[in-house]
C-alpha atoms as a PDB file:
ATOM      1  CA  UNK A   1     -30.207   0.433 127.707  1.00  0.00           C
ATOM      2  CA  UNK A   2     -34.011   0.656 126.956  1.00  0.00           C
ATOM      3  CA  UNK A   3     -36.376  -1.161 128.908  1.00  0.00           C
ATOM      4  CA  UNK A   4     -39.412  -2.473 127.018  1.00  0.00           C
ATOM      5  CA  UNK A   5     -40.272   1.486 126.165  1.00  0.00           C
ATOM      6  CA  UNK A   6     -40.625   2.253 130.109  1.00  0.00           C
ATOM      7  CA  UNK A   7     -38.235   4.875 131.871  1.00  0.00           C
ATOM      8  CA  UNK A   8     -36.625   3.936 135.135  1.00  0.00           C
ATOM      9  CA  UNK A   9     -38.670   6.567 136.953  1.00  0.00           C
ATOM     10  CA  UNK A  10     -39.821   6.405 140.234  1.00  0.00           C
ATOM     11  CA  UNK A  11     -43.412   4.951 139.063  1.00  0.00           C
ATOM     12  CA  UNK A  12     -41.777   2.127 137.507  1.00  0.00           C
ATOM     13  CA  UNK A  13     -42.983  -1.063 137.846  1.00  0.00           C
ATOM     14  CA  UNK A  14     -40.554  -4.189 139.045  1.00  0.00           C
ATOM     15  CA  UNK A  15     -41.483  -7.560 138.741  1.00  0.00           C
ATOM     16  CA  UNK A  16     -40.136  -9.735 141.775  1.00  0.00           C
ATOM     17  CA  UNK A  17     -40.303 -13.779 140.796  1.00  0.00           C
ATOM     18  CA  UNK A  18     -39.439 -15.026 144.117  1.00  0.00           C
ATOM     19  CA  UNK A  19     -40.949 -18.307 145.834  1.00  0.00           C
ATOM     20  CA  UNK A  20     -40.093 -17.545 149.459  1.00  0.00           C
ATOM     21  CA  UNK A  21     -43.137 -14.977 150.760  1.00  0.00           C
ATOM     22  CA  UNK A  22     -41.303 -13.633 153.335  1.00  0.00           C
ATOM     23  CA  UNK A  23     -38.821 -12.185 150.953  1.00  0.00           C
ATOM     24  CA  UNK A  24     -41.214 -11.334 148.793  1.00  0.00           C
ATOM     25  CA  UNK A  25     -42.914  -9.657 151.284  1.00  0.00           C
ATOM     26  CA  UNK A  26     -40.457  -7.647 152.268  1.00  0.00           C
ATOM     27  CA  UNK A  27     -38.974  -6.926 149.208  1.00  0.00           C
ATOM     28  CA  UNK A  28     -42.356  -5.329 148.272  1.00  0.00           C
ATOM     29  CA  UNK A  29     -42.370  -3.168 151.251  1.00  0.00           C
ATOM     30  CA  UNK A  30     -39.263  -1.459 150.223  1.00  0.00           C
ATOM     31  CA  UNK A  31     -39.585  -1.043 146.795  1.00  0.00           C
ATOM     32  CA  UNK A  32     -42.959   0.546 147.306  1.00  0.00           C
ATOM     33  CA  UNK A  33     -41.112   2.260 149.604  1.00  0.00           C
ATOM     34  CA  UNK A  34     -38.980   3.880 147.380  1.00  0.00           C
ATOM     35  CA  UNK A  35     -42.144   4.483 144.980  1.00  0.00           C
ATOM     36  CA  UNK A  36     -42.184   1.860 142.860  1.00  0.00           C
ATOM     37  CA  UNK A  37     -44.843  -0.633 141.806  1.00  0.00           C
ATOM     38  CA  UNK A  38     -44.365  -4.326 142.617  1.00  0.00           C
ATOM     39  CA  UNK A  39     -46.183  -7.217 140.679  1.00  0.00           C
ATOM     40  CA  UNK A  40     -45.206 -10.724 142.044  1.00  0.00           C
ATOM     41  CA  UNK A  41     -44.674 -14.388 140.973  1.00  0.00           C
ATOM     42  CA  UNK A  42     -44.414 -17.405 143.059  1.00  0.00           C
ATOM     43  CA  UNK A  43     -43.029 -19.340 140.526  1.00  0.00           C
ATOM     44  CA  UNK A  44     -41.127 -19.631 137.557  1.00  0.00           C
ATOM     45  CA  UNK A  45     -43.309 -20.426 134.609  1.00  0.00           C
ATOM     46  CA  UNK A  46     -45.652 -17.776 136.201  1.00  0.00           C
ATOM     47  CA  UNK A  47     -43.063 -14.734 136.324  1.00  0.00           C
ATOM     48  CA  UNK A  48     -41.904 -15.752 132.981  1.00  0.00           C
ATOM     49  CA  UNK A  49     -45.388 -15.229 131.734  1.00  0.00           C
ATOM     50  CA  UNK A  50     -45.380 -12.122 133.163  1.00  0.00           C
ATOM     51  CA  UNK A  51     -41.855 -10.947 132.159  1.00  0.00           C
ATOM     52  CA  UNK A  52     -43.020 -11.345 128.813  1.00  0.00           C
ATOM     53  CA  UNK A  53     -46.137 -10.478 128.666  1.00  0.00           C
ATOM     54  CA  UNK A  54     -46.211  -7.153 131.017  1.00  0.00           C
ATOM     55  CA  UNK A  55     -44.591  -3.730 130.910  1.00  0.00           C
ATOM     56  CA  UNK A  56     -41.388  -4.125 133.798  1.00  0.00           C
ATOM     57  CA  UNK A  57     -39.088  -1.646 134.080  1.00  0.00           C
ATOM     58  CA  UNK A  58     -36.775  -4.481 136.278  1.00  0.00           C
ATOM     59  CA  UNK A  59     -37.112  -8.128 137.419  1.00  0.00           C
ATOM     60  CA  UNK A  60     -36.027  -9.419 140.512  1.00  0.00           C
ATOM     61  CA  UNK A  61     -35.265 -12.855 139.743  1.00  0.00           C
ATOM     62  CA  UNK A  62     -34.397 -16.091 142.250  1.00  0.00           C
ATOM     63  CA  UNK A  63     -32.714 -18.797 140.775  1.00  0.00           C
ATOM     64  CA  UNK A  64     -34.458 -21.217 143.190  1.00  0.00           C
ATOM     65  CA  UNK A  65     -37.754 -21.492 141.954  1.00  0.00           C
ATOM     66  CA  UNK A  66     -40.603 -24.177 141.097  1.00  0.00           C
ATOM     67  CA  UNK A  67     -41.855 -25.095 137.363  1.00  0.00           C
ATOM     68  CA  UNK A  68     -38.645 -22.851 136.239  1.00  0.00           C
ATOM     69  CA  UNK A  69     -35.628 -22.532 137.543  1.00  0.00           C
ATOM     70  CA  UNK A  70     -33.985 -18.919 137.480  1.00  0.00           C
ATOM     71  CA  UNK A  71     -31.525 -19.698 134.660  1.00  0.00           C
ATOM     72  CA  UNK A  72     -33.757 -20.955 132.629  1.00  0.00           C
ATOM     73  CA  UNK A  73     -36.047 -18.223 133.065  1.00  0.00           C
ATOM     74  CA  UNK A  74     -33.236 -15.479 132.763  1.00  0.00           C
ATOM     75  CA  UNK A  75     -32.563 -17.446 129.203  1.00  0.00           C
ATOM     76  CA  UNK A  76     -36.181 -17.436 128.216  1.00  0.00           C
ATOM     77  CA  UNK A  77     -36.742 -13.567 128.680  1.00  0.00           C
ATOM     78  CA  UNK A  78     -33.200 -13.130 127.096  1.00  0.00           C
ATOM     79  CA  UNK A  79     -34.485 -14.156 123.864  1.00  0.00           C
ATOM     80  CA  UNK A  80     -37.202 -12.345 123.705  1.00  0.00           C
ATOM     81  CA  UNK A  81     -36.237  -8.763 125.504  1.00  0.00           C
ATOM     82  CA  UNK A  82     -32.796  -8.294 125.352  1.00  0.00           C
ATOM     83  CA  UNK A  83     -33.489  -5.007 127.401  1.00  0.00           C
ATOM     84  CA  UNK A  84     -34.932  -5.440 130.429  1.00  0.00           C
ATOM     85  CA  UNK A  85     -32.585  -5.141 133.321  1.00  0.00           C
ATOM     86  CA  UNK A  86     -32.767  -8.749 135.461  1.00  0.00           C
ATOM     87  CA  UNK A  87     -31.150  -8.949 139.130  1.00  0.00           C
ATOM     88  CA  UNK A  88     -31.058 -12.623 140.149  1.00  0.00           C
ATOM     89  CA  UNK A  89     -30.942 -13.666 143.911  1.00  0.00           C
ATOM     90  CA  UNK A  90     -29.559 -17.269 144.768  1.00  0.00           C
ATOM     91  CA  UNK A  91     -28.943 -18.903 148.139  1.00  0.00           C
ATOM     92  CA  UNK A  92     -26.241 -20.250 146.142  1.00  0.00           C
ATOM     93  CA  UNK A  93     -22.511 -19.174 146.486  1.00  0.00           C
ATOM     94  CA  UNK A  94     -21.001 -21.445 143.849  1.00  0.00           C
ATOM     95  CA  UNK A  95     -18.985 -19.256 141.385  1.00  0.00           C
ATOM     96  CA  UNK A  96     -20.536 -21.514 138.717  1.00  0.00           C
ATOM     97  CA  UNK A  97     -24.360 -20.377 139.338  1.00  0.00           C
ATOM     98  CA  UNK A  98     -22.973 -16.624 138.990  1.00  0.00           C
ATOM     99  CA  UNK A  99     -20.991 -16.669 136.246  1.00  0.00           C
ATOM    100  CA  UNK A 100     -24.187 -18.556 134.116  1.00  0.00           C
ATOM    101  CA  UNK A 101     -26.589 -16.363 135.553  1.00  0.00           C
ATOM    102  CA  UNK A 102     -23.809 -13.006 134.202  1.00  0.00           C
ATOM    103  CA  UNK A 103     -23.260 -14.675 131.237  1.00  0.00           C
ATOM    104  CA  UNK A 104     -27.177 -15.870 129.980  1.00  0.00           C
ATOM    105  CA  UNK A 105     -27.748 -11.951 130.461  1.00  0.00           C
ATOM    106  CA  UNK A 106     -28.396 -11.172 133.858  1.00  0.00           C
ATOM    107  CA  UNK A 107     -27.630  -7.424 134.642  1.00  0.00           C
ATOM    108  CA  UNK A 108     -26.805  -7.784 137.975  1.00  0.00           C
ATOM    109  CA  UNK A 109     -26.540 -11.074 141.198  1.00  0.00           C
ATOM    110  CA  UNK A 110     -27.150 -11.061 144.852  1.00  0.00           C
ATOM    111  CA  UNK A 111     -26.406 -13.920 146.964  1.00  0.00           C
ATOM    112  CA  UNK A 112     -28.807 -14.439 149.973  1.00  0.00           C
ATOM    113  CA  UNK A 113     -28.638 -13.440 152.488  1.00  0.00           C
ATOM    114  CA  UNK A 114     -28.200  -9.992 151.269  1.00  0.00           C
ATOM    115  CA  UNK A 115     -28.883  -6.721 153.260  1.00  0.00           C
ATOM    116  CA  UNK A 116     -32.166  -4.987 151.761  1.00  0.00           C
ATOM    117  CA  UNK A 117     -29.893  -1.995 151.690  1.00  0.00           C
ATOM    118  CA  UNK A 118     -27.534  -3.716 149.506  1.00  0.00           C
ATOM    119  CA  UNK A 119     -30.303  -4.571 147.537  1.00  0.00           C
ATOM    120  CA  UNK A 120     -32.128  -1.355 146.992  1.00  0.00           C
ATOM    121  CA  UNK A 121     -28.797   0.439 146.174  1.00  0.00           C
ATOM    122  CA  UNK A 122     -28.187  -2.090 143.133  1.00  0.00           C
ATOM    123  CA  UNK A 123     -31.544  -1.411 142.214  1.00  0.00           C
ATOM    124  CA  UNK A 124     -30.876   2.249 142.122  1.00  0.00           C
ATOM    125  CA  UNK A 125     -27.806   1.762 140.430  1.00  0.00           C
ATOM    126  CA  UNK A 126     -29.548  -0.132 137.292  1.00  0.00           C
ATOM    127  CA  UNK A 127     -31.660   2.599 137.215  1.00  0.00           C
ATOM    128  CA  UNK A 128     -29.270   5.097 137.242  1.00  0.00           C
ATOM    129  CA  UNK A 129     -27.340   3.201 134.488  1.00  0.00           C
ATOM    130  CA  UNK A 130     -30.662   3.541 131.989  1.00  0.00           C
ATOM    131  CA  UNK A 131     -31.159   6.821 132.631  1.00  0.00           C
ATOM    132  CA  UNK A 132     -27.747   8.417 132.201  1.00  0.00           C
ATOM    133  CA  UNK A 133     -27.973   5.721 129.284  1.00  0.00           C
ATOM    134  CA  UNK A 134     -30.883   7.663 127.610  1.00  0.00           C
ATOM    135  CA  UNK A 135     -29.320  11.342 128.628  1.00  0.00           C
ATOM    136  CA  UNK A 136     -26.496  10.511 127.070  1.00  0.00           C
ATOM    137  CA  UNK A 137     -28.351   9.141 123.793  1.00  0.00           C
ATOM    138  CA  UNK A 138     -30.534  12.076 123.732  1.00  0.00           C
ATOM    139  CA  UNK A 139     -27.457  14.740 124.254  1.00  0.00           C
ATOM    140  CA  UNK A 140     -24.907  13.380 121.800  1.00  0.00           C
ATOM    141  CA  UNK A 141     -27.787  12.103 119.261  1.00  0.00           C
ATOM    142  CA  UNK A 142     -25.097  10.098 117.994  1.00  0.00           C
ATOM    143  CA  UNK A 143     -24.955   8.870 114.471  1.00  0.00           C
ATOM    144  CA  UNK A 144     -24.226   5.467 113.159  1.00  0.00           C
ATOM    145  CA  UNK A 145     -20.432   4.244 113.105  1.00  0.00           C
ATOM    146  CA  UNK A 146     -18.979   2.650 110.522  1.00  0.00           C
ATOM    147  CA  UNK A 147     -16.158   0.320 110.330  1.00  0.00           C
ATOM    148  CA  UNK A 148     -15.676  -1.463 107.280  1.00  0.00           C
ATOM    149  CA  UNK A 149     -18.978  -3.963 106.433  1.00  0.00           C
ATOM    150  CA  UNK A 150     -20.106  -3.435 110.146  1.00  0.00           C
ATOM    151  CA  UNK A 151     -22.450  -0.341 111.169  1.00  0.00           C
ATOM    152  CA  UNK A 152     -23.225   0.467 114.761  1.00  0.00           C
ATOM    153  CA  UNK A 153     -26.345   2.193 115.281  1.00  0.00           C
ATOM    154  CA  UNK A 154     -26.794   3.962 118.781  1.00  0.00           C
ATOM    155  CA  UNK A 155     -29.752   5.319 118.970  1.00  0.00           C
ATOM    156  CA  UNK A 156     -32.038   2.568 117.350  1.00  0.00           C
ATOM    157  CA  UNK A 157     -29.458  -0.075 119.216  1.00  0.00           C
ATOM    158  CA  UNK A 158     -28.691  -2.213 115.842  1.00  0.00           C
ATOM    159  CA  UNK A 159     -26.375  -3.528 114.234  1.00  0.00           C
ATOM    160  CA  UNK A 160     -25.819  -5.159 110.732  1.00  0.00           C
ATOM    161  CA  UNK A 161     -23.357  -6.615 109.039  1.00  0.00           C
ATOM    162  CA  UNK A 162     -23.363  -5.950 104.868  1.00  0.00           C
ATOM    163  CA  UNK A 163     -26.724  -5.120 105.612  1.00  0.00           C
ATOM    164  CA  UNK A 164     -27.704  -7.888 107.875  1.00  0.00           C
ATOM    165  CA  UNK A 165     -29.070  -7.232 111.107  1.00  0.00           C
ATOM    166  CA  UNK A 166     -27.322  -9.059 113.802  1.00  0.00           C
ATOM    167  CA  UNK A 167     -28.879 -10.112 117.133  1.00  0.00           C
ATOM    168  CA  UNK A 168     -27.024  -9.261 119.859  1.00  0.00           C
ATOM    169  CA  UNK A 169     -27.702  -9.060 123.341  1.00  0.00           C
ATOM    170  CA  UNK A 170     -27.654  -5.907 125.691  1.00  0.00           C
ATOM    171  CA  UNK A 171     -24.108  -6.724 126.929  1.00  0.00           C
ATOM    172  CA  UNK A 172     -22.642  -7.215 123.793  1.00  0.00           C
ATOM    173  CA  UNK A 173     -24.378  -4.507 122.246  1.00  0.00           C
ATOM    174  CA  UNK A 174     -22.737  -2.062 124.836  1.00  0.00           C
ATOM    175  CA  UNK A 175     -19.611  -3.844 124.587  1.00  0.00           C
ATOM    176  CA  UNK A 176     -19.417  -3.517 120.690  1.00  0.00           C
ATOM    177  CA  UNK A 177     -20.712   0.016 121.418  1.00  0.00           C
ATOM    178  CA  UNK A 178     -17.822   1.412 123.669  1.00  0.00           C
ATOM    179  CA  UNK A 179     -15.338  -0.540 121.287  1.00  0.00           C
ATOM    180  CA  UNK A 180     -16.279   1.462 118.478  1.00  0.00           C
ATOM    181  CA  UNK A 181     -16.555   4.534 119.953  1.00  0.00           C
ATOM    182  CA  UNK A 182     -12.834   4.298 120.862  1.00  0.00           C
ATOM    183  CA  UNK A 183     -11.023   2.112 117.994  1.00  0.00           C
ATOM    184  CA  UNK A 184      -8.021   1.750 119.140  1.00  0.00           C
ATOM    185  CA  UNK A 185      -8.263   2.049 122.400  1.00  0.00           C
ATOM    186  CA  UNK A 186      -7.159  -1.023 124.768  1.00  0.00           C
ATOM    187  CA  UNK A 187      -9.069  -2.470 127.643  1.00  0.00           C
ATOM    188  CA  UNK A 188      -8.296  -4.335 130.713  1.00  0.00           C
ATOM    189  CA  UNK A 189     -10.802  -7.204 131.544  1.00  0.00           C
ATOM    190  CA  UNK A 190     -11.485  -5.229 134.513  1.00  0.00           C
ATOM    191  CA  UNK A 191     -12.320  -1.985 132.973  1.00  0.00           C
ATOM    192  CA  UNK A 192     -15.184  -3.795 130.458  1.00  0.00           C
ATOM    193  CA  UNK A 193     -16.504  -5.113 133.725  1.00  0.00           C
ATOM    194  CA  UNK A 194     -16.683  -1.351 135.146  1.00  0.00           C
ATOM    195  CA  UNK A 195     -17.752   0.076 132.179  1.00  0.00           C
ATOM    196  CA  UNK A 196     -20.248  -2.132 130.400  1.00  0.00           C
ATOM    197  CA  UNK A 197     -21.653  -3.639 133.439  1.00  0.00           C
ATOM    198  CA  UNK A 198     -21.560  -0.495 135.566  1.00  0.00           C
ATOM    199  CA  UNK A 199     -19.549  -1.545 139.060  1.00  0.00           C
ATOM    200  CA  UNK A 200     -17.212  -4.039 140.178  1.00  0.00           C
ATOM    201  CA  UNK A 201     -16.884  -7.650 139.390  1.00  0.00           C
ATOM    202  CA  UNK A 202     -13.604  -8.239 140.889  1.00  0.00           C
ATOM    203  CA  UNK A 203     -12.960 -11.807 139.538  1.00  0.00           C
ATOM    204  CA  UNK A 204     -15.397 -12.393 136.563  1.00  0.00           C
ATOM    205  CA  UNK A 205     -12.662 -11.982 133.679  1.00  0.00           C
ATOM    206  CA  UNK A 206     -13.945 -15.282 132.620  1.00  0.00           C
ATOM    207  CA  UNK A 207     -17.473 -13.392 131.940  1.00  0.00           C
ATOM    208  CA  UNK A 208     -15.731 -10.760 129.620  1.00  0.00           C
ATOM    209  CA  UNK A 209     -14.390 -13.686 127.633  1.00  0.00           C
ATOM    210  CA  UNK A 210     -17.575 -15.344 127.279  1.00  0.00           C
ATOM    211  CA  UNK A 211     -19.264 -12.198 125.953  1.00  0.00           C
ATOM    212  CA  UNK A 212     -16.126 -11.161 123.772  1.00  0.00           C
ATOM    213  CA  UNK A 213     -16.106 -14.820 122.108  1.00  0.00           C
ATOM    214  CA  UNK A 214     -19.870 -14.519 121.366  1.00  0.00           C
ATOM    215  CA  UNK A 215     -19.900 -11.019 120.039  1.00  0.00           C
ATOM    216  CA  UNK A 216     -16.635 -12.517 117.971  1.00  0.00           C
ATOM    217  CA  UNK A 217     -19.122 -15.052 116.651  1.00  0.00           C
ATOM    218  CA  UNK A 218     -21.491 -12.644 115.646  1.00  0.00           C
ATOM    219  CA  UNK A 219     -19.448 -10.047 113.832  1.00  0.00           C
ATOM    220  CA  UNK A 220     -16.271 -11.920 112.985  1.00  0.00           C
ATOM    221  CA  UNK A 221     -15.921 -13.916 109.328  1.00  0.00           C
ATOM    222  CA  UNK A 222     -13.409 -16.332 111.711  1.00  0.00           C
ATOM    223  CA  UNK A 223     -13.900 -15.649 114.988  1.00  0.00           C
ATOM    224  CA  UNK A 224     -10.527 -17.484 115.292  1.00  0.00           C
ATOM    225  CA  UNK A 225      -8.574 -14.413 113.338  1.00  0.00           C
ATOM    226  CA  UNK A 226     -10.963 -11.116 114.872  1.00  0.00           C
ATOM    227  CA  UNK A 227     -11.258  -8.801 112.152  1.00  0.00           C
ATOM    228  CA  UNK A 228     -12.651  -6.013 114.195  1.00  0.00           C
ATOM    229  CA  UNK A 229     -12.310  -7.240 118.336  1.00  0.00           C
ATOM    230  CA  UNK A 230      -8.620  -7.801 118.862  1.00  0.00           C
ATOM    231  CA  UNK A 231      -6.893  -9.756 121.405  1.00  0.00           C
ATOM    232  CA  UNK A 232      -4.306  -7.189 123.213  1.00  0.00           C
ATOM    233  CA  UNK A 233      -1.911 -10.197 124.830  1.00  0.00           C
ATOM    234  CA  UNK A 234      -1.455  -9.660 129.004  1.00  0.00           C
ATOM    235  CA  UNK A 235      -4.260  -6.904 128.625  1.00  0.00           C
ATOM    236  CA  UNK A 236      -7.639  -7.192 127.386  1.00  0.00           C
ATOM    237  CA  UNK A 237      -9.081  -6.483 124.295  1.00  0.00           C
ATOM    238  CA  UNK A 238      -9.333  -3.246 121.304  1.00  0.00           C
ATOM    239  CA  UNK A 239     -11.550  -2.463 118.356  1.00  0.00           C
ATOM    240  CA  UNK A 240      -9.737  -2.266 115.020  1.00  0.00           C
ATOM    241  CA  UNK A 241      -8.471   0.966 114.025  1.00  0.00           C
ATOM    242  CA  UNK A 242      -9.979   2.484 110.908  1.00  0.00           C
ATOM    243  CA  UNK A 243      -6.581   1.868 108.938  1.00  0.00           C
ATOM    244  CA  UNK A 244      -6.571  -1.988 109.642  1.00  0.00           C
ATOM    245  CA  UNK A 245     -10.090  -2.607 108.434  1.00  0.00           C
ATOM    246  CA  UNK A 246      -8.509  -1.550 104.782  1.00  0.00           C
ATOM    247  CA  UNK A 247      -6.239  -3.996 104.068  1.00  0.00           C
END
């Protein structure tokens, strides 16, 4: 996972769009802290401005928030960066708000109130994630895979489709990605949620399915019959074996 061209060093800067100062506040305590810098927004037309316009190695998004709401900010930066790691906050517990939130791209959710160490260790861990990302980039220097009219392209993070590039999303990127590094190979709900979004989500199955029917949509001729994604019945999901994309 790239981030706008900025490591997840210690000098990184994280954008916190929160409308509550005290949280704010405190949140930019710690994170300074910890050594990073901390811009702030109030509001959400304000931190999406800022999401898109600056140089964030994270955003620390609330969902509550005045002139934008958090989804719909989390949706707007979507479509533009596809990269940059969000964590949204929510004094909301309703299942519903999370699983949107997961599923318009958010990396990571925190319901309020949440323990600032809970916080700053999910922070680390999205760090963490990018880096080993990168290492692992950088020490396999993987080439492109290619599986009948559909190439998979690591290191710039594309893929195409006879040629076409396809826009995908940084979940279903790294979803395609681990799919076609082991064709084959079937998955448990649970184990995508582990290994594409990097810790438990005991209960979000539904999110897996969201992101495996849009990838379908993206890659699939008929997203009804999966050429390439298949549906392992009481299980999970597999990527086409080499042999099956011939006939």
């Amino acid at each position: 996972m790239t981030t706008n061209g900025s490591s997840a060093s210690a000098e990184a800067t994280i954008l916190v769009i929160e409308d509550d100062p005290d949280i704010a506040d405190l949140l930019k305590i710690h994170l300074s802290d910890l050594g990073y810098a901390v811009e702030r927004a109030a509001d959400g037309k304000t931190g999406l401005d800022k999401a898109l316009q600056g140089n964030h190695a994270l955003v620390i998004l609330d969902l509550m928030l005045p002139e934008l709401d958090g989804l719909e900010v989390c949706k707007r930066i979507r479509a533009q960066n596809q990269y940059l790691p969000i964590l949204m906050l929510t004094a909301k517990a309703e299942e519903l708000d999370k699983v949107l939130g997961l599923e318009l791209g958010a990396d990571d959710y925190l319901t309020k109130p949440f323990s600032l160490r809970e916080l700053l260790a999910r922070v680390k861990a999205l760090f963490r994630r990018i880096e080993i990302d990168q290492e692992n980039l950088q020490r396999d220097a993987l080439q492109p895979l290619r599986y009948g009219d559909l190439t998979v392209d690591p290191e710039k993070r594309k893929v195409t489709l006879r040629n076409q590039t396809l826009e995908l999303t940084a979940k279903e990127f790294d979803l395609l990605m681990l799919f076609a590094q082991h064709p084959g190979r079937a998955y448990s709900r649970q184990e995508l949620l582990d290994l594409v979004w990097g810790y438990q989500y005991a209960g979000y199955s539904h999110t897996v399915n969201t992101h495996i029917n849009r990838l379908r949509s993206k890659i699939e001729d008929d997203p009804s019959a999966p050429r390439y994604v298949k549906t392992v019945w009481g299980l999970g999901y597999r990527f086409a074996e080499p042999e099956e994309l011939l006939s």
